[in-house]
N, C-alpha and C. Protein backbone atom coordinates (compact mmCIF):
# COMPACT_ATOMS: atom_id res chain seq x y z
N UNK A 1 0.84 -1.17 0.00
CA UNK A 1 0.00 0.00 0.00
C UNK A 1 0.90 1.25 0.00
N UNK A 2 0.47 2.06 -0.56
CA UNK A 2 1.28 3.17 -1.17
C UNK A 2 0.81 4.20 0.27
N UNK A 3 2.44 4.60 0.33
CA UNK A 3 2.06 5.75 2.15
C UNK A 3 1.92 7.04 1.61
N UNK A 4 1.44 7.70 2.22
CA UNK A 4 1.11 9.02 1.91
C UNK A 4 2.73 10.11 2.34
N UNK A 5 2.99 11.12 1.65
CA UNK A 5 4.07 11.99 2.36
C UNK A 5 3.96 12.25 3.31
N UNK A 6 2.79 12.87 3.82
CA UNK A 6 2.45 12.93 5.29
C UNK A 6 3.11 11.91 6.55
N UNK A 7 2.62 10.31 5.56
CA UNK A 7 3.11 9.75 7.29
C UNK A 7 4.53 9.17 6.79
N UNK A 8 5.32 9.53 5.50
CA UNK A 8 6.84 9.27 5.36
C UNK A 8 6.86 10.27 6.41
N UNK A 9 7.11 11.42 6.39
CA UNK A 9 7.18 12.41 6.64
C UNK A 9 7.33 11.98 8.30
N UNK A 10 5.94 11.74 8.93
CA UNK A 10 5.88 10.92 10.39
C UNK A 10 6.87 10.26 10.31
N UNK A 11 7.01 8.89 9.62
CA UNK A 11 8.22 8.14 10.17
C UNK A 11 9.55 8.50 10.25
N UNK A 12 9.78 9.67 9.39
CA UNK A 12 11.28 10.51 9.62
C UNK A 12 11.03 10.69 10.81
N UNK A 13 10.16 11.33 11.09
CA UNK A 13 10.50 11.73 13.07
C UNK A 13 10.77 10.82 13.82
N UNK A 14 9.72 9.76 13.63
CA UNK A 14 10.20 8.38 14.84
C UNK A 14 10.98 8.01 14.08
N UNK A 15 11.73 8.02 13.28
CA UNK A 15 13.19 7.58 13.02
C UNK A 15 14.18 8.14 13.84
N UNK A 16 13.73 9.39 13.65
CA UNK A 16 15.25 10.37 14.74
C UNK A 16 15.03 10.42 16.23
N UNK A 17 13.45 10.13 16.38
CA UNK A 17 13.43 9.72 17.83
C UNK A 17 13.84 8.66 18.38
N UNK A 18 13.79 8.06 17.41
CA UNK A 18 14.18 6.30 18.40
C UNK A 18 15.66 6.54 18.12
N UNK A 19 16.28 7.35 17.31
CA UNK A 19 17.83 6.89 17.20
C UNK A 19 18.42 7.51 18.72
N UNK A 20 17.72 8.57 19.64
CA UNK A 20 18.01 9.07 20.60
C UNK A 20 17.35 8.32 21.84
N UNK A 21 16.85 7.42 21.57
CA UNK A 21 15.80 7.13 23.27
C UNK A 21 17.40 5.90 23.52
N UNK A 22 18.35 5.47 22.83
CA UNK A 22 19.15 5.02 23.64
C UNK A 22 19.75 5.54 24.67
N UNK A 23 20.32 6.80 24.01
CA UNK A 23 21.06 7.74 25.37
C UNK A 23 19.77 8.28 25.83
N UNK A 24 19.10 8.95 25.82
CA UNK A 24 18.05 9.85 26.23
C UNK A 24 16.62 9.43 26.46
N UNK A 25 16.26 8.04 26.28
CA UNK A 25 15.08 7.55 26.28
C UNK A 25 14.44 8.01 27.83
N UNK A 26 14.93 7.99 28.82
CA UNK A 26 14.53 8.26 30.44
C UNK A 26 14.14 9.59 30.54
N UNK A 27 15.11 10.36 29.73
CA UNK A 27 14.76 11.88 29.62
C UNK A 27 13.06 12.67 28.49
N UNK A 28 13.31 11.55 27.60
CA UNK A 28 11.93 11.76 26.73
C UNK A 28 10.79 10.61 26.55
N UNK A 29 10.94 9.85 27.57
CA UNK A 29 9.66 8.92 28.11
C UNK A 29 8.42 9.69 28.28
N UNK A 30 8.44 10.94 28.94
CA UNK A 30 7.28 11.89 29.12
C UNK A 30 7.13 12.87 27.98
N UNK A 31 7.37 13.07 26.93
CA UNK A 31 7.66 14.17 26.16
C UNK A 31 6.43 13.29 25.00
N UNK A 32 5.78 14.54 24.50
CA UNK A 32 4.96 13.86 23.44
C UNK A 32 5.56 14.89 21.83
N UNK A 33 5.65 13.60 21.24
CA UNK A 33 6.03 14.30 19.94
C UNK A 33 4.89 14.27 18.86
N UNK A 34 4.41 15.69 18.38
CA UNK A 34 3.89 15.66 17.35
C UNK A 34 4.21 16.34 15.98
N UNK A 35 3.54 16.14 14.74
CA UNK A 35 3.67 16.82 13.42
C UNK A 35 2.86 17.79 13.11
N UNK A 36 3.20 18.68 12.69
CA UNK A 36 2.19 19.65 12.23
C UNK A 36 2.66 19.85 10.70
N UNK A 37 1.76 20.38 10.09
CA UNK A 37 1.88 20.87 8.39
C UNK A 37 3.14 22.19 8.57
N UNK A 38 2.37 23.19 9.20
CA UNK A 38 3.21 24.55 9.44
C UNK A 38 2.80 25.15 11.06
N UNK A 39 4.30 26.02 11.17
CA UNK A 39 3.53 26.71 12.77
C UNK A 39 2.80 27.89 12.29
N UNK A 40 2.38 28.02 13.51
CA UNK A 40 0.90 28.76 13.73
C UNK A 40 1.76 30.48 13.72
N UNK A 41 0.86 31.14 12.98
CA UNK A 41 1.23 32.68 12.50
C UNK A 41 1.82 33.19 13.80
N UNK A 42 1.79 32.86 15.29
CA UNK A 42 2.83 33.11 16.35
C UNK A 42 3.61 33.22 16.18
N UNK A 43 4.38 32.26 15.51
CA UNK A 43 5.33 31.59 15.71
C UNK A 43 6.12 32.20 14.68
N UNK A 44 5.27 32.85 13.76
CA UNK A 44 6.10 33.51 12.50
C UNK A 44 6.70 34.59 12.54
N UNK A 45 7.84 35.05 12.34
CA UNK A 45 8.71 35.88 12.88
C UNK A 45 8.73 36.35 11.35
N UNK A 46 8.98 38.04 11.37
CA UNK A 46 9.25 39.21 10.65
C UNK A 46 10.12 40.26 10.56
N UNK A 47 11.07 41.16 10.10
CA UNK A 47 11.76 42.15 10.17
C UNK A 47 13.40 41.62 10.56
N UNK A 48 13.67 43.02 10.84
CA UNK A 48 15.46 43.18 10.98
C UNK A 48 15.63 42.18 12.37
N UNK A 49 17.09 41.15 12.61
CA UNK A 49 17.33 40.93 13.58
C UNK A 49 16.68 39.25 13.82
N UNK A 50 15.64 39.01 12.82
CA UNK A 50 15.63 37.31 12.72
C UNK A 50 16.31 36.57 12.39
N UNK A 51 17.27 37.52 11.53
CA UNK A 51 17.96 36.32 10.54
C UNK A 51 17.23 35.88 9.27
N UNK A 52 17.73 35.15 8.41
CA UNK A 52 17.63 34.65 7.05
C UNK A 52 16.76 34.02 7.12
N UNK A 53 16.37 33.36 8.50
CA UNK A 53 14.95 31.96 8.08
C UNK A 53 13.52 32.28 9.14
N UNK A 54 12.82 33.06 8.99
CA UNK A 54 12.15 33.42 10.06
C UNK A 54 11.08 32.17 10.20
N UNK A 55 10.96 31.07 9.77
CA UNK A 55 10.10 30.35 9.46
C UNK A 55 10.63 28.93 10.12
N UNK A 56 10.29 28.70 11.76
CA UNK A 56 10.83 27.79 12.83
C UNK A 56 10.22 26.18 11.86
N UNK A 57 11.31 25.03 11.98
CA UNK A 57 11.23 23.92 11.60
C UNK A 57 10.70 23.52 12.73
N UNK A 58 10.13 23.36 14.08
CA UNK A 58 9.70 22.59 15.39
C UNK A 58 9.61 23.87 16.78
N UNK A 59 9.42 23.08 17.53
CA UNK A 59 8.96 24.01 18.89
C UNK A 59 8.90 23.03 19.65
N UNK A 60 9.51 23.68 21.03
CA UNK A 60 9.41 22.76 22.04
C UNK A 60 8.90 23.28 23.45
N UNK A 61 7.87 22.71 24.15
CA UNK A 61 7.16 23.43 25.08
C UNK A 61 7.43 22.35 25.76
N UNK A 62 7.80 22.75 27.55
CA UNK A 62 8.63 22.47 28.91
C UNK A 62 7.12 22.18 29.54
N UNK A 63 7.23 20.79 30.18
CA UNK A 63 5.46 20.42 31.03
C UNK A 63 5.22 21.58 31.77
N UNK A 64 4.09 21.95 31.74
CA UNK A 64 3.35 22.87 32.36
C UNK A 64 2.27 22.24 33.06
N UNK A 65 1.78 22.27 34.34
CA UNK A 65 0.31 21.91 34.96
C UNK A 65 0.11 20.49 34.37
N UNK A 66 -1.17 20.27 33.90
CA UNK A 66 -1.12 18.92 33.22
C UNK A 66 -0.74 18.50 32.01
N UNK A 67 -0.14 19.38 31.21
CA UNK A 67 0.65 19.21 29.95
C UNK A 67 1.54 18.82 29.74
N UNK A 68 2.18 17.81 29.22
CA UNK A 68 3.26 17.12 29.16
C UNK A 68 3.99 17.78 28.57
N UNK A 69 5.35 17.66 28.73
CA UNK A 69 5.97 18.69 27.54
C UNK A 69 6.25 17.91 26.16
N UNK A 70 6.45 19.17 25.43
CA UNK A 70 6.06 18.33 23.87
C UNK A 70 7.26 18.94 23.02
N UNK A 71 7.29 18.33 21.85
CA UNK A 71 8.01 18.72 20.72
C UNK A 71 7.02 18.72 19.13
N UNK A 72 7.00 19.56 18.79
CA UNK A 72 6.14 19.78 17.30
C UNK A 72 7.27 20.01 16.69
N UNK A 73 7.13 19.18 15.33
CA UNK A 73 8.00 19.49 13.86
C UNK A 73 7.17 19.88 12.97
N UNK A 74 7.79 20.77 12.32
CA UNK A 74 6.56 21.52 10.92
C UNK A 74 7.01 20.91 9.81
N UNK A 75 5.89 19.85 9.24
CA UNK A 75 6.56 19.20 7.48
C UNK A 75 6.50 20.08 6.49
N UNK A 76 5.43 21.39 6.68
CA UNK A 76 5.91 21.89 5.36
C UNK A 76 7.23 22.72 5.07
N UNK A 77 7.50 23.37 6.03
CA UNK A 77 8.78 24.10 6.46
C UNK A 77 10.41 23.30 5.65
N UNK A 78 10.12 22.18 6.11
CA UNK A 78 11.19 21.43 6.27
C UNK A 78 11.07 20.84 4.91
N UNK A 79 10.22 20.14 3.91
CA UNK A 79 10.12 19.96 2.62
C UNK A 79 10.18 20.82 2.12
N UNK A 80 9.99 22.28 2.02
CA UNK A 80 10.19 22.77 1.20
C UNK A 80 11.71 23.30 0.94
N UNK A 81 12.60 22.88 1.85
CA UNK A 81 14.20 23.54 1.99
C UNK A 81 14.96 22.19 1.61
N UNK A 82 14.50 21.01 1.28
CA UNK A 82 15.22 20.12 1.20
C UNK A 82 15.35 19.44 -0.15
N UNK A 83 16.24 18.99 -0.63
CA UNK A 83 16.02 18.94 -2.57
C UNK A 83 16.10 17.29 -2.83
N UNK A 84 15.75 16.34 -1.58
CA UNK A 84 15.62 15.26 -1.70
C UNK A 84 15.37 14.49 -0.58
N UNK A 85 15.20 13.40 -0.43
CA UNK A 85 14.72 12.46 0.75
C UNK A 85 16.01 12.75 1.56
N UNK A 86 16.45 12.01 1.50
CA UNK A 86 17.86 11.74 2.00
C UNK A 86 18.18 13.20 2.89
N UNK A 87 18.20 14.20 1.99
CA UNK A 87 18.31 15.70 2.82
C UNK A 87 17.23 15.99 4.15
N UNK A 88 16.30 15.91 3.45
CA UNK A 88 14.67 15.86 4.40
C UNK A 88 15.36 14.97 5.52
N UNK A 89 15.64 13.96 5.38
CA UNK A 89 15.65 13.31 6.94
C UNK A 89 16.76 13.66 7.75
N UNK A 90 18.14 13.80 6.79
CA UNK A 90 18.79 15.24 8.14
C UNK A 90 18.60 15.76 8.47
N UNK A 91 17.71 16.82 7.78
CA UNK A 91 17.09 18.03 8.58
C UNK A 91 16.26 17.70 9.46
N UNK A 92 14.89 16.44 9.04
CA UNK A 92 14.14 16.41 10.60
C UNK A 92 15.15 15.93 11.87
N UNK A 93 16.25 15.34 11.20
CA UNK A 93 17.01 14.31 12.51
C UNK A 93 17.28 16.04 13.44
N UNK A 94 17.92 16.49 12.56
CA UNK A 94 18.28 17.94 13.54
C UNK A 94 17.50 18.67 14.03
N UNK A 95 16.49 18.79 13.58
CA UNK A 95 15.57 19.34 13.89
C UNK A 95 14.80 19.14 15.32
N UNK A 96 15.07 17.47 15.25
CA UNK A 96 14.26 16.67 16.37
C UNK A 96 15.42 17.23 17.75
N UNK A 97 16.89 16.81 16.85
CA UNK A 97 18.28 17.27 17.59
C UNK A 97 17.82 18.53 18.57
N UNK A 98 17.53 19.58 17.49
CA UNK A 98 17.35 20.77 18.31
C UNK A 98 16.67 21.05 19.17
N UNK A 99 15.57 20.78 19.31
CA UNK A 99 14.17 20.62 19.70
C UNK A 99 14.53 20.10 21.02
N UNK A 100 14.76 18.84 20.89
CA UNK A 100 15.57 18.02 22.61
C UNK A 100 16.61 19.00 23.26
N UNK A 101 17.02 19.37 22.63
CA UNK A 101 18.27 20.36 23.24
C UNK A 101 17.29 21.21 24.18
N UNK A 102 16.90 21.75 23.23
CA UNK A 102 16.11 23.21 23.45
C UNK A 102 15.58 22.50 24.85
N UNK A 103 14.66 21.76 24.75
CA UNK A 103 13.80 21.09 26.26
C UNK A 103 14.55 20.61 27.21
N UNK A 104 15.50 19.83 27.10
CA UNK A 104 16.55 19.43 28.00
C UNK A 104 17.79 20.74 28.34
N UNK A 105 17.93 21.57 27.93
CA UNK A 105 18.78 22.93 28.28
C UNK A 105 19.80 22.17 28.11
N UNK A 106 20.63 21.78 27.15
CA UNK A 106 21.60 21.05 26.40
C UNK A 106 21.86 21.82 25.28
N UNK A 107 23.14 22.09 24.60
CA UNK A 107 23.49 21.66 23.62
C UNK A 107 22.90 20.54 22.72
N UNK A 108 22.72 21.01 20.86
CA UNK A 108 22.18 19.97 20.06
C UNK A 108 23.98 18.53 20.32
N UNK A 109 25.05 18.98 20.26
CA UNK A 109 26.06 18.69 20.33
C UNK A 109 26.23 17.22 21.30
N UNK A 110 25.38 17.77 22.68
CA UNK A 110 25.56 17.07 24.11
C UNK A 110 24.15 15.89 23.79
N UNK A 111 23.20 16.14 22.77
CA UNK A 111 22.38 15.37 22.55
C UNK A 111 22.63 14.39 21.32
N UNK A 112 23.43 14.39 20.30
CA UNK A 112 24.00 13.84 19.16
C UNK A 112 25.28 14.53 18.91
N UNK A 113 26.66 14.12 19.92
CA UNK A 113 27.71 14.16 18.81
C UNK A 113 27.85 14.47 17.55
N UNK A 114 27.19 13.39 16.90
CA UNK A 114 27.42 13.97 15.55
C UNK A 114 27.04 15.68 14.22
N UNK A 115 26.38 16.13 15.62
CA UNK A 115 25.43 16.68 15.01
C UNK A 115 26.06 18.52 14.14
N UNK A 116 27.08 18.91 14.65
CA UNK A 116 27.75 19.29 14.51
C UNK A 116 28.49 18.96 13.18
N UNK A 117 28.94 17.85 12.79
CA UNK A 117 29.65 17.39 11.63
C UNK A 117 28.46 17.36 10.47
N UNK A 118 27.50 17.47 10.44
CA UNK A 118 26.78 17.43 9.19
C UNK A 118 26.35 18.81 9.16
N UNK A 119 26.64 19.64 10.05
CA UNK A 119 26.50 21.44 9.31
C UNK A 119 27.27 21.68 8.41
């Protein structure tokens, strides 16, 4: 049965998630990961002082009250900067990279070694 981009797209993420729950699985046992198409016009950044990409690949929100903390990746963001599969899934791997960082107050570096060598 033929998959839709959408849930390739999904399995890039639990690809880069499971490549981290070895070292980090204890740390993101509680963390819920989801996909979104694009972030929400919040999130969209404008003018001098953003930088070149104002347009965030993921977000990561720290548990609050009864909210678990989470990680969102944006697929359209991220397909549209990538000029093939193979590219697409580095970028979500880093992406996911960053994202954990960001929630764990880490370095992407201290969360994947490698991660650094494919910039």
């Amino acid at each position: 049965m033929a998959r839709s981009r959408s849930e390739r797209f999904d399995d890039l993420v639990l690809d880069a998630v499971d490549r981290l729950r070895p070292q980090w699985g204890k740390q993101l046992s509680a963390v819920e990961f989801a996909v979104e198409d694009v972030p929400p016009l919040s999130e969209l950044g404008d003018g001098p002082g953003l930088g070149p990409d104002p347009i965030p690949f993921g977000r990561a929100d720290a548990a609050s009250g009864q909210n678990p903390a989470s990680i969102v990746i944006y697929r359209r963001p991220l397909e549209a900067r990538s000029r093939d599969r193979e590219t697409l899934g580095a970028m979500v791997h880093d992406t996911v990279v960053e994202q954990v960082a960001t929630l764990l107050g880490v370095s992407p570096e201290t969360v994947d070694p490698g991660y650094d060598d494919r910039r």
